[in-house]
Protein backbone atom coordinates (compact mmCIF):
# COMPACT_ATOMS: atom_id res chain seq x y z
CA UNK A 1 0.00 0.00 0.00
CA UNK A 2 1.71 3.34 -0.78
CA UNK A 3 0.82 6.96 0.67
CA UNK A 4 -1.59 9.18 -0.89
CA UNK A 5 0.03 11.80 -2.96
CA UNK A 6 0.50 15.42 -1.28
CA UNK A 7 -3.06 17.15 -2.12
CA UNK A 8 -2.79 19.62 -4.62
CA UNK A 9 -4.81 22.94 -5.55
CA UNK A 10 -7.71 21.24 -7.91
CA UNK A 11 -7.55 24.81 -9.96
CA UNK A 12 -3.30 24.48 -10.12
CA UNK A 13 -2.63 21.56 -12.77
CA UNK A 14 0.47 19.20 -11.27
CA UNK A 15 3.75 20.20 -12.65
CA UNK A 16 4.89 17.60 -15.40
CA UNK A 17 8.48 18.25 -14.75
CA UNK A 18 8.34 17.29 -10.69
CA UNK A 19 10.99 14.54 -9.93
CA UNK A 20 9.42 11.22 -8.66
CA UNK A 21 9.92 11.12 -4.69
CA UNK A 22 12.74 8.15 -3.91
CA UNK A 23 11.34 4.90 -2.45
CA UNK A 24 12.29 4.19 1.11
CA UNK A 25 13.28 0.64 2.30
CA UNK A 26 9.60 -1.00 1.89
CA UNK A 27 9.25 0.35 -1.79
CA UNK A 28 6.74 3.30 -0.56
CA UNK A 29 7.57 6.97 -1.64
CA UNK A 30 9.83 9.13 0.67
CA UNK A 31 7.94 12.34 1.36
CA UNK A 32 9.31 14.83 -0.92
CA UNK A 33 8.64 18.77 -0.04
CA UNK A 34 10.12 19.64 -3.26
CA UNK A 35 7.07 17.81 -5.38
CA UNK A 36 4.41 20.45 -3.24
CA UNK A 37 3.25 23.18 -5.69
CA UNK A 38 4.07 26.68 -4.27
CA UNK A 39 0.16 27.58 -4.44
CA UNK A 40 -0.37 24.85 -2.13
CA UNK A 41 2.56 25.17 -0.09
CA UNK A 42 2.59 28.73 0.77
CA UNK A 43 -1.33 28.98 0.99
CA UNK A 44 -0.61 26.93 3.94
CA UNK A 45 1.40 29.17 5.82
CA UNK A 46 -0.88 31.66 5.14
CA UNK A 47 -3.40 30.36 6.73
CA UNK A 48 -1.48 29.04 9.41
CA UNK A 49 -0.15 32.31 10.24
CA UNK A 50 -4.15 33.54 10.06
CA UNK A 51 -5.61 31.27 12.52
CA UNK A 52 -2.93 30.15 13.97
CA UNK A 53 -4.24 30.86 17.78
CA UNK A 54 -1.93 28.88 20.73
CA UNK A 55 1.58 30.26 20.67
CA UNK A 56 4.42 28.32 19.74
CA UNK A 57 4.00 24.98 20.52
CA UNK A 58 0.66 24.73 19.23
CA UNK A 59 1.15 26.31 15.91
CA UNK A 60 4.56 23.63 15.71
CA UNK A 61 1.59 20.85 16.67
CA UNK A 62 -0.62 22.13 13.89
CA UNK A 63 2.14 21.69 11.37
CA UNK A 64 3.12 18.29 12.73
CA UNK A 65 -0.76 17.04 12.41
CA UNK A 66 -1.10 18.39 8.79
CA UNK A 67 2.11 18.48 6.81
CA UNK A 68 3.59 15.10 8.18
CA UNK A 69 0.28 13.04 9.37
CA UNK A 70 -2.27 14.18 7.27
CA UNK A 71 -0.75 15.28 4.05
CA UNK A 72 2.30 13.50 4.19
CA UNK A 73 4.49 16.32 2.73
CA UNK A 74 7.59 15.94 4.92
CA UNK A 75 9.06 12.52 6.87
CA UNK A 76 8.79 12.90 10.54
CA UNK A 77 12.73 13.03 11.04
CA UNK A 78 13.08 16.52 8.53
CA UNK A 79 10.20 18.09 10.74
CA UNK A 80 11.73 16.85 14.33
CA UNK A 81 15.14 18.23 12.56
CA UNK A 82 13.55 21.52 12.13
CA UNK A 83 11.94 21.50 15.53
CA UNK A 84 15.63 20.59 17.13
CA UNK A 85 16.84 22.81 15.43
CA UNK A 86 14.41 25.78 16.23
CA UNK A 87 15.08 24.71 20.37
CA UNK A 88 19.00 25.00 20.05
CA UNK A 89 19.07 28.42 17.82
CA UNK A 90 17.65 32.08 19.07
CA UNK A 91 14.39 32.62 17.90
CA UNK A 92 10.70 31.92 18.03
CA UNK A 93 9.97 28.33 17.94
CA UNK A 94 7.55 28.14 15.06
CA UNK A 95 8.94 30.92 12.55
CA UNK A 96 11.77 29.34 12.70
CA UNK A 97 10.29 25.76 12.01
CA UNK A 98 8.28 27.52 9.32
CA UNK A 99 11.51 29.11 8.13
CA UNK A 100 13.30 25.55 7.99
CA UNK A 101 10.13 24.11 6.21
CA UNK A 102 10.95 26.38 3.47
CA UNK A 103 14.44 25.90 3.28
CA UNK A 104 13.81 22.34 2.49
CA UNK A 105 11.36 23.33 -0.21
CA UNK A 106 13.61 25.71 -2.11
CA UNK A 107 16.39 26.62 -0.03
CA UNK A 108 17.09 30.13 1.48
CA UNK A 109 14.35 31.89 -1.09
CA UNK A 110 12.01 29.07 0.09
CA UNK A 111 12.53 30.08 3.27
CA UNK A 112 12.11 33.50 2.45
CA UNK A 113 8.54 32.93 1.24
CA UNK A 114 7.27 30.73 3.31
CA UNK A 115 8.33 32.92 6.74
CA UNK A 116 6.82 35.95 4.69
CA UNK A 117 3.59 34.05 4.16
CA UNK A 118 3.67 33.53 8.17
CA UNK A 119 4.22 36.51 9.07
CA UNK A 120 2.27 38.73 6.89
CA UNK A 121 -1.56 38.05 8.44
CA UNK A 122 -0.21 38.80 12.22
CA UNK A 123 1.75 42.04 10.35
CA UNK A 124 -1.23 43.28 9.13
CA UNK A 125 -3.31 42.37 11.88
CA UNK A 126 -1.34 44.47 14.62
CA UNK A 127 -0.44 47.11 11.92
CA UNK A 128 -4.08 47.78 12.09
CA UNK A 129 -4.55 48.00 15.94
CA UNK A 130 -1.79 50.02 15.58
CA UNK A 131 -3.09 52.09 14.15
CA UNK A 132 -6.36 52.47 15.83
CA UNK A 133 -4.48 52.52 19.04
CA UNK A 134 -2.31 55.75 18.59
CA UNK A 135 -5.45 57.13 17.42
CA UNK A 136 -7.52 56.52 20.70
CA UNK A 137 -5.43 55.51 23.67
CA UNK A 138 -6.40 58.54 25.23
CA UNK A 139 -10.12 57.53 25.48
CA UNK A 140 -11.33 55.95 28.72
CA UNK A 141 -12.94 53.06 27.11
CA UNK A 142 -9.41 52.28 25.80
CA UNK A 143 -7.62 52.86 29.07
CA UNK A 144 -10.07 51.08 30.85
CA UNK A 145 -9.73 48.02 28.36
CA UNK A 146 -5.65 47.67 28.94
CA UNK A 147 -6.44 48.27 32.88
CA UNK A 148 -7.77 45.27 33.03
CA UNK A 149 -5.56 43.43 29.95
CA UNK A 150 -2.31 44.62 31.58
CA UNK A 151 -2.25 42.43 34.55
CA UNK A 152 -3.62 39.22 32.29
CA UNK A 153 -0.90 39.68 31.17
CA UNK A 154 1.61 39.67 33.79
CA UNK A 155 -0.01 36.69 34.48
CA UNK A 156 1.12 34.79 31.32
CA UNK A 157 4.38 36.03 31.59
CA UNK A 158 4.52 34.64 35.09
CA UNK A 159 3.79 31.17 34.02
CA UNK A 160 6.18 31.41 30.36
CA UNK A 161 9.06 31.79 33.08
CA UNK A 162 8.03 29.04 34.94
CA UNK A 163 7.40 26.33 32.35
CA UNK A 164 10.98 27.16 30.68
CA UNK A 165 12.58 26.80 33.62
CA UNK A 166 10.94 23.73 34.30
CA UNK A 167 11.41 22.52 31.17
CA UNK A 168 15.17 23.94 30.81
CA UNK A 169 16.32 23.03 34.09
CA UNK A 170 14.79 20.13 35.43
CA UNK A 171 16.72 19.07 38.74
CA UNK A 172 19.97 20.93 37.55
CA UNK A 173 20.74 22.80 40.50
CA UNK A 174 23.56 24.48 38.44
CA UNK A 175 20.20 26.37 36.16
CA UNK A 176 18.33 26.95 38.67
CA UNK A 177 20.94 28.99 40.76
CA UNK A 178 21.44 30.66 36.83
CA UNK A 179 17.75 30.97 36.72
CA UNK A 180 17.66 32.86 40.08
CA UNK A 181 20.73 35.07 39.71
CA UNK A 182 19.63 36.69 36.64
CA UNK A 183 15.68 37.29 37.75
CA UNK A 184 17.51 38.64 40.94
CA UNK A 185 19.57 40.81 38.77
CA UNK A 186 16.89 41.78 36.29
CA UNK A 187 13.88 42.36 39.29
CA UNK A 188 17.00 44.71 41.09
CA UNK A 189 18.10 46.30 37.99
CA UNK A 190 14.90 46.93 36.23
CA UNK A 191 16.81 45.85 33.02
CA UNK A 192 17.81 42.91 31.14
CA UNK A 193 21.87 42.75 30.78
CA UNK A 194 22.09 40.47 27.54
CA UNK A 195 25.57 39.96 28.11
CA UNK A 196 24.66 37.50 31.15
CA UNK A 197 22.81 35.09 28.49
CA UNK A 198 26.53 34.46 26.55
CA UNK A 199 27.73 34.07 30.14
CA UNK A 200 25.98 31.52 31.67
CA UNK A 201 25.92 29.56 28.21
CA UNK A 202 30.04 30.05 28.22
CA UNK A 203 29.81 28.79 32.26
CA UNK A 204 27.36 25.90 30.84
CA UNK A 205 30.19 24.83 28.58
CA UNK A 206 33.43 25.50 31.19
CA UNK A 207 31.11 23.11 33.58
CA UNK A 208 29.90 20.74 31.05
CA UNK A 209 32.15 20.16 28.01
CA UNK A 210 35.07 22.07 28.64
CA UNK A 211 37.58 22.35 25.56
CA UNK A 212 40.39 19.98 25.54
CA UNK A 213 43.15 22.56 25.66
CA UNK A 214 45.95 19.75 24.20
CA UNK A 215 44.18 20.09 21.10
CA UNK A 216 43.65 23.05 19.11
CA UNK A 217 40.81 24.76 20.52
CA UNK A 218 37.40 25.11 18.59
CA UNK A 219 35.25 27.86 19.64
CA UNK A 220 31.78 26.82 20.03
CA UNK A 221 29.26 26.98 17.35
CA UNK A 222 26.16 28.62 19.17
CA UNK A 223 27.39 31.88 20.83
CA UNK A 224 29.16 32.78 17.37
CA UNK A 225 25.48 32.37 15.69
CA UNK A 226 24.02 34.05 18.26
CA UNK A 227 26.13 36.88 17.53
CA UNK A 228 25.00 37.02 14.24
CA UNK A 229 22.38 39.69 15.10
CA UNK A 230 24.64 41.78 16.45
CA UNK A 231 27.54 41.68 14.20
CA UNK A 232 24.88 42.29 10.96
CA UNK A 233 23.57 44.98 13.46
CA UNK A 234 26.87 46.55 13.71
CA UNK A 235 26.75 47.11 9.87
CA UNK A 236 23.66 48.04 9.58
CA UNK A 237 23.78 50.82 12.00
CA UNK A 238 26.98 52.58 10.50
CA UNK A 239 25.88 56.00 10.33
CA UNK A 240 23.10 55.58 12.15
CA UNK A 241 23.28 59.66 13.24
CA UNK A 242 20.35 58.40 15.53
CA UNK A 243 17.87 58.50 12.93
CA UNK A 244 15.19 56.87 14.60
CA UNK A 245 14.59 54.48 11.91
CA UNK A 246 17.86 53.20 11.63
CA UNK A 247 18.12 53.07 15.82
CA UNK A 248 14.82 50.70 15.63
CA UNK A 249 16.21 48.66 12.94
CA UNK A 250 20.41 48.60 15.26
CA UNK A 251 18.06 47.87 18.39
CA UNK A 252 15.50 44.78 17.42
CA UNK A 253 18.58 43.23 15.16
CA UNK A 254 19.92 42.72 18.71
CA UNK A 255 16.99 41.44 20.04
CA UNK A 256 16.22 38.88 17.48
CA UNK A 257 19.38 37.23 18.21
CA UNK A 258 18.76 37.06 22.11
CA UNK A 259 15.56 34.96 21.85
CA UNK A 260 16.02 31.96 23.87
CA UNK A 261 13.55 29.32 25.10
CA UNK A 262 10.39 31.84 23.95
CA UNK A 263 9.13 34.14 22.43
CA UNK A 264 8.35 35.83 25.66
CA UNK A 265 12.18 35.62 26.58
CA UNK A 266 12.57 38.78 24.64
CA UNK A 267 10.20 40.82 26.76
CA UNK A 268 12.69 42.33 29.64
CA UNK A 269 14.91 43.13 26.66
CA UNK A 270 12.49 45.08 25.00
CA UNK A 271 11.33 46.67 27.96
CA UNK A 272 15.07 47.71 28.37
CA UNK A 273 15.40 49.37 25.28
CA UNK A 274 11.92 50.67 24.46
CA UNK A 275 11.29 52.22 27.60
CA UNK A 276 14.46 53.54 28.98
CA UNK A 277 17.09 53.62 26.60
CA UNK A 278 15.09 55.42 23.76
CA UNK A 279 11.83 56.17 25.66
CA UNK A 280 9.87 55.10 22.45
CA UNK A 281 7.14 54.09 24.77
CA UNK A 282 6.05 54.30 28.14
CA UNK A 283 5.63 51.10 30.53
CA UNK A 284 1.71 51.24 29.84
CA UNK A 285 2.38 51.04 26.04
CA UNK A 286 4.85 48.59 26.25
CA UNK A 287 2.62 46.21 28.30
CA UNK A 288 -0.28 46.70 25.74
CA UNK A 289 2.61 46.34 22.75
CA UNK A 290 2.76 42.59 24.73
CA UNK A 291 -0.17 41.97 24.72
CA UNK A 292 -1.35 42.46 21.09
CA UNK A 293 1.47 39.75 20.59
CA UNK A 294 -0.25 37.74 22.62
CA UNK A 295 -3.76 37.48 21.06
CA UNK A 296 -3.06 37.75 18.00
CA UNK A 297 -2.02 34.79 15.74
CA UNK A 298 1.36 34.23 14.65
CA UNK A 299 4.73 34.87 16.84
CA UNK A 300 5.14 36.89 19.96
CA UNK A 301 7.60 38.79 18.88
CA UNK A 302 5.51 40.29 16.31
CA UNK A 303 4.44 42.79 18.81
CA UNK A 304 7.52 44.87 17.80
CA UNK A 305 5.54 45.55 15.04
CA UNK A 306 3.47 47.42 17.34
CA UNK A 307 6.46 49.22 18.86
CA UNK A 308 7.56 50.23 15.49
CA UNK A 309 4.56 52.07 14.76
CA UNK A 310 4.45 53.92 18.03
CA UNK A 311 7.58 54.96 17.53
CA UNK A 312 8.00 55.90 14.01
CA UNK A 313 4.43 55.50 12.21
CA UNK A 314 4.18 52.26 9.82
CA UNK A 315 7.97 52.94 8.47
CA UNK A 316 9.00 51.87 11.63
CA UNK A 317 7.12 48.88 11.66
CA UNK A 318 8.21 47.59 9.19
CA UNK A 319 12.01 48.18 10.01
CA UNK A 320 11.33 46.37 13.40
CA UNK A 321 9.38 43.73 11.71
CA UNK A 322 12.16 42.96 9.24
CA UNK A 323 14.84 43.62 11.63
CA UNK A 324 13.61 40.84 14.53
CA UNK A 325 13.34 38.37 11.95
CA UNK A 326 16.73 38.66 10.13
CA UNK A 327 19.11 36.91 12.53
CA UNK A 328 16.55 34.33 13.45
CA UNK A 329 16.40 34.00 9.61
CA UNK A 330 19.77 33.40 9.06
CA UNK A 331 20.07 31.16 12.26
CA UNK A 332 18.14 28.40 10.27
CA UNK A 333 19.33 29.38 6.66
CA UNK A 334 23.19 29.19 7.69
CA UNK A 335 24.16 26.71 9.89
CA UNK A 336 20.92 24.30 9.24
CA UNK A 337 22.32 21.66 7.54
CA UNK A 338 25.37 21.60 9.73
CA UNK A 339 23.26 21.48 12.60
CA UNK A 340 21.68 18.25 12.13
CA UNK A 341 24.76 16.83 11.51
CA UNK A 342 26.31 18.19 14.82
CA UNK A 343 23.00 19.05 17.02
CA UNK A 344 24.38 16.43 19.57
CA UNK A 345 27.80 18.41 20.23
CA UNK A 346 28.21 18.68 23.97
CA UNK A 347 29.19 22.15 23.69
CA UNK A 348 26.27 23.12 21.58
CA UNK A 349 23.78 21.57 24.13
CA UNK A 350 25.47 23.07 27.16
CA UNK A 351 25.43 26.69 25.91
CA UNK A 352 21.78 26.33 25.10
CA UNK A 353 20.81 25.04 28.49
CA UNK A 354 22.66 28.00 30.11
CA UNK A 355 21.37 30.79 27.90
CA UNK A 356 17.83 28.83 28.08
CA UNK A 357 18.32 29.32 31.71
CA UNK A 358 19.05 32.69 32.00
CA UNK A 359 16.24 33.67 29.68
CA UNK A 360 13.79 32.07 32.40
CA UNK A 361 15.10 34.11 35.32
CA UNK A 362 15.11 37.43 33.08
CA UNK A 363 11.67 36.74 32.00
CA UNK A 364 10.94 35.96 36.28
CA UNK A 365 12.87 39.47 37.08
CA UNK A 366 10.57 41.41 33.85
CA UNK A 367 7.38 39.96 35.63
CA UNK A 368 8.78 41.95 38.94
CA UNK A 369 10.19 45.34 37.61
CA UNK A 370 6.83 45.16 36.06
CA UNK A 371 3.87 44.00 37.97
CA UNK A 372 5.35 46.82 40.58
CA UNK A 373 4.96 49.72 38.26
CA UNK A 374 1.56 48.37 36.55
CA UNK A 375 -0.30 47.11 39.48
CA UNK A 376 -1.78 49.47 41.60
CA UNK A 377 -5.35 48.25 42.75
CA UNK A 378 -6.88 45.59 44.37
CA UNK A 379 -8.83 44.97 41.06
CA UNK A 380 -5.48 45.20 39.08
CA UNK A 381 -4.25 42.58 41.54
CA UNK A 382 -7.42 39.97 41.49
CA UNK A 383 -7.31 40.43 37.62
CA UNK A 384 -3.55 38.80 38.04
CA UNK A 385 -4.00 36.46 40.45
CA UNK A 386 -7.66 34.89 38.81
CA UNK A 387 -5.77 34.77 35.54
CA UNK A 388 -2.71 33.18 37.29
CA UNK A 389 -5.04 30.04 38.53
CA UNK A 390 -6.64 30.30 35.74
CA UNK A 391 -3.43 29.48 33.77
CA UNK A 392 -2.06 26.88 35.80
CA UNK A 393 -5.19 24.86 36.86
CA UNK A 394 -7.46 25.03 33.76
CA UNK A 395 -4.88 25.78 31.20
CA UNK A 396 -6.91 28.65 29.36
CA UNK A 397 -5.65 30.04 25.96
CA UNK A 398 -3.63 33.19 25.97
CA UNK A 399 -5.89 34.84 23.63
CA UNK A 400 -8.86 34.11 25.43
CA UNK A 401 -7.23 35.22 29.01
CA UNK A 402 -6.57 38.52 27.99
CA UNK A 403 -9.84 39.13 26.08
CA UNK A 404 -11.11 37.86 29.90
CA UNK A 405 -9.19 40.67 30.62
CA UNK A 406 -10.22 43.49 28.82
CA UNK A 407 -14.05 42.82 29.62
CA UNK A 408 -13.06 42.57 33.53
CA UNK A 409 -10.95 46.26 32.87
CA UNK A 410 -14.74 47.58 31.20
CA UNK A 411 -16.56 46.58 33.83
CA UNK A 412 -14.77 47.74 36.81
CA UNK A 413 -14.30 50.85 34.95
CA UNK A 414 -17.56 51.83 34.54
CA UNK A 415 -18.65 54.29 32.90
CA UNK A 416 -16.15 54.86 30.78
């Protein structure tokens, strides 16, 4: 019995020139990604990226159901490569799947497409509210909306630091102490120091796989790819002047390349900059910049989107937009296929568990710095601690907590 052939567009006749997929060892076809039409292929995304409600994990679980269960467009071992290798590098867990997905279909322009197809509806989507945001955040009914929003959201934060580090650190005592030394730092501080995520990933590696020093040493792979955004940053920023453009575009290079564990990891980091060092937007803003990430579909990160408009009308959205995704970009389009060849390397796997670590305190120090300066009222505070159990017992949806939210913020803000 062989597999049904990848469903095609019935309006898109197949291609007559598409190379016959190579049996495996029983005689049935290997799924081929190369043989899906691009209508087909990149309609996907689209809609993934439109509907695509869950976070990370969820959107990596719808592409696991329907690309390698249902359709059969991709074996199981390319996807779990992809997924491997979306855990190890900086970045967003499913872009960067998506991303890999596409460089398997057509290399790095494949990748190129298919990450733009993702991308684009959540774009658009917070573009818009945007948008309609600068326009009205001075009206009640829109202050009294992100009252009650902002400490939903503290409350998902919360729990995003907790499950990394649970999942990160397990009964390491070694991560945890990393863990608690950086939210100590960051809750003292009031600011993420990004240097202390190479750190602990270079103290990973001294504990865990330390070079052998008779032969000639071999810098490991992962902090020089996670310096990616910043070196292209570097470039990209000459003559910068401190055009406000090209600042946004210098500062969320940066931050695209210090993504670890989630999507939410890059929240103190962005608080640091947007706030304080450029005072694009207040602590309100940048709460209610989080939150649009957070219900809409797509990645979290695309709330810099948001940011980018706030600070510099849609120009600067897009600059953001494009600049967050570049080094995560080229962290799958570079050193992909020489990361599933080498994704076991002790050293890679010790750095990641540090800087993985250190993300989950930061993210346990932002939740601090900013539950202090958001949280006022006994309302503000029931909001955060309803939406905390609600998270942890009954496992409610991000997008439907903070809608919870908004409605709780309108009612015990009445009139507005």
């Amino acid at each position: 019995m062989t597999h049904a052939q990848p469903p095609t567009d019935p309006t898109e006749p197949a291609p007559p020139t598409e190379p016959t997929p190579p049996a495996g060892p029983s005689g049935e076809p290997t799924p081929d990604l190369r043989t899906v039409p691009w209508r087909s292929f990149l309609g996907y995304f689209l809609g993934l990226g439109t509907w695509g409600f869950g976070g990370p994990i969820a959107s990596v679980g719808y592409m696991q159901r329907d690309l390698v269960e249902r359709r059969a467009w991709i074996s199981r071992q390319d996807f779990l490569d992809g997924v491997a290798l979306g855990q190890t590098m900086p970045g967003p867990l499913a872009a960067q799947v998506v991303m890999w997905l596409g460089f398997l279909r057509a290399g790095t322009l494949g990748a190129l497409a298919a990450s733009v197809a993702f991308i684009a509806p959540s774009f658009a989507l917070v573009l818009a509210v945007a948008v309609a945001y600068a326009h009205y955040q001075g009206l009640p009914v829109v202050q009294a909306l992100f009252a009650g929003i902002a400490p939903a959201v503290m409350a998902i934060v919360a729990v995003a630091a907790y499950k990394l580090a649970r999942m990160t650190n397990r009964r390491d005592w070694r991560l945890w102490a990393i863990s608690a030394v950086l939210g100590v730092v960051t809750a003292l501080t009031g600011a993420e120091i990004a240097v202390l995520f190479i750190a602990a990933g270079l103290l990973m590696i001294a504990l865990d796989a330390p070079p052998r020093w008779r032969r000639r040493p071999r810098p490991p792979a992962v902090p020089m790819v996670a310096g990616l955004g910043p070196l292209a940053g570097k470039t990209f920023a000459l003559g910068a002047g401190g055009g406000t453009l090209l600042a946004l575009g210098w500062f969320f290079l940066k931050a695209g390349a210090f993504i670890f564990g989630s999507g939410l990891a890059i929240v103190p980091f962005l608080r640091q900059g947007v706030v304080h060092d450029h005072h694009w937007l207040t602590d309100g803003q940048f709460l209610d910049a989080v939150a649009m990430g957070l219900i809409t579909p797509g990645p979290v990160v695309i709330t810099d989107t948001f940011i980018g408009y706030l600070a510099a009308g849609w120009p600067g959205a897009v600059v953001a937009t494009v600049a967050i995704f570049t080094p995560i970009f080229l962290g799958v389009v570079l050193p992909g296929r020489w990361f599933i060849r080498h994704r076991d390397n002790r050293q890679i796997k010790a750095f990641v568990s540090g800087a993985t670590a250190a993300a989950a305190g930061a993210i346990a120090g932002a939740v601090v710095v900013l539950s202090r300066q958001t949280i006022h009222t006994w309302a503000a505070a029931g909001i955060a601690a309803v939406s905390l159990g609600l998270l942890l017992k009954w496992k409610v949806k991000e997008p439907y907590l903070v809608g919870a939210g908004a409605a709780a913020g309108l009612l015990l803000h009445w009139p507005w």
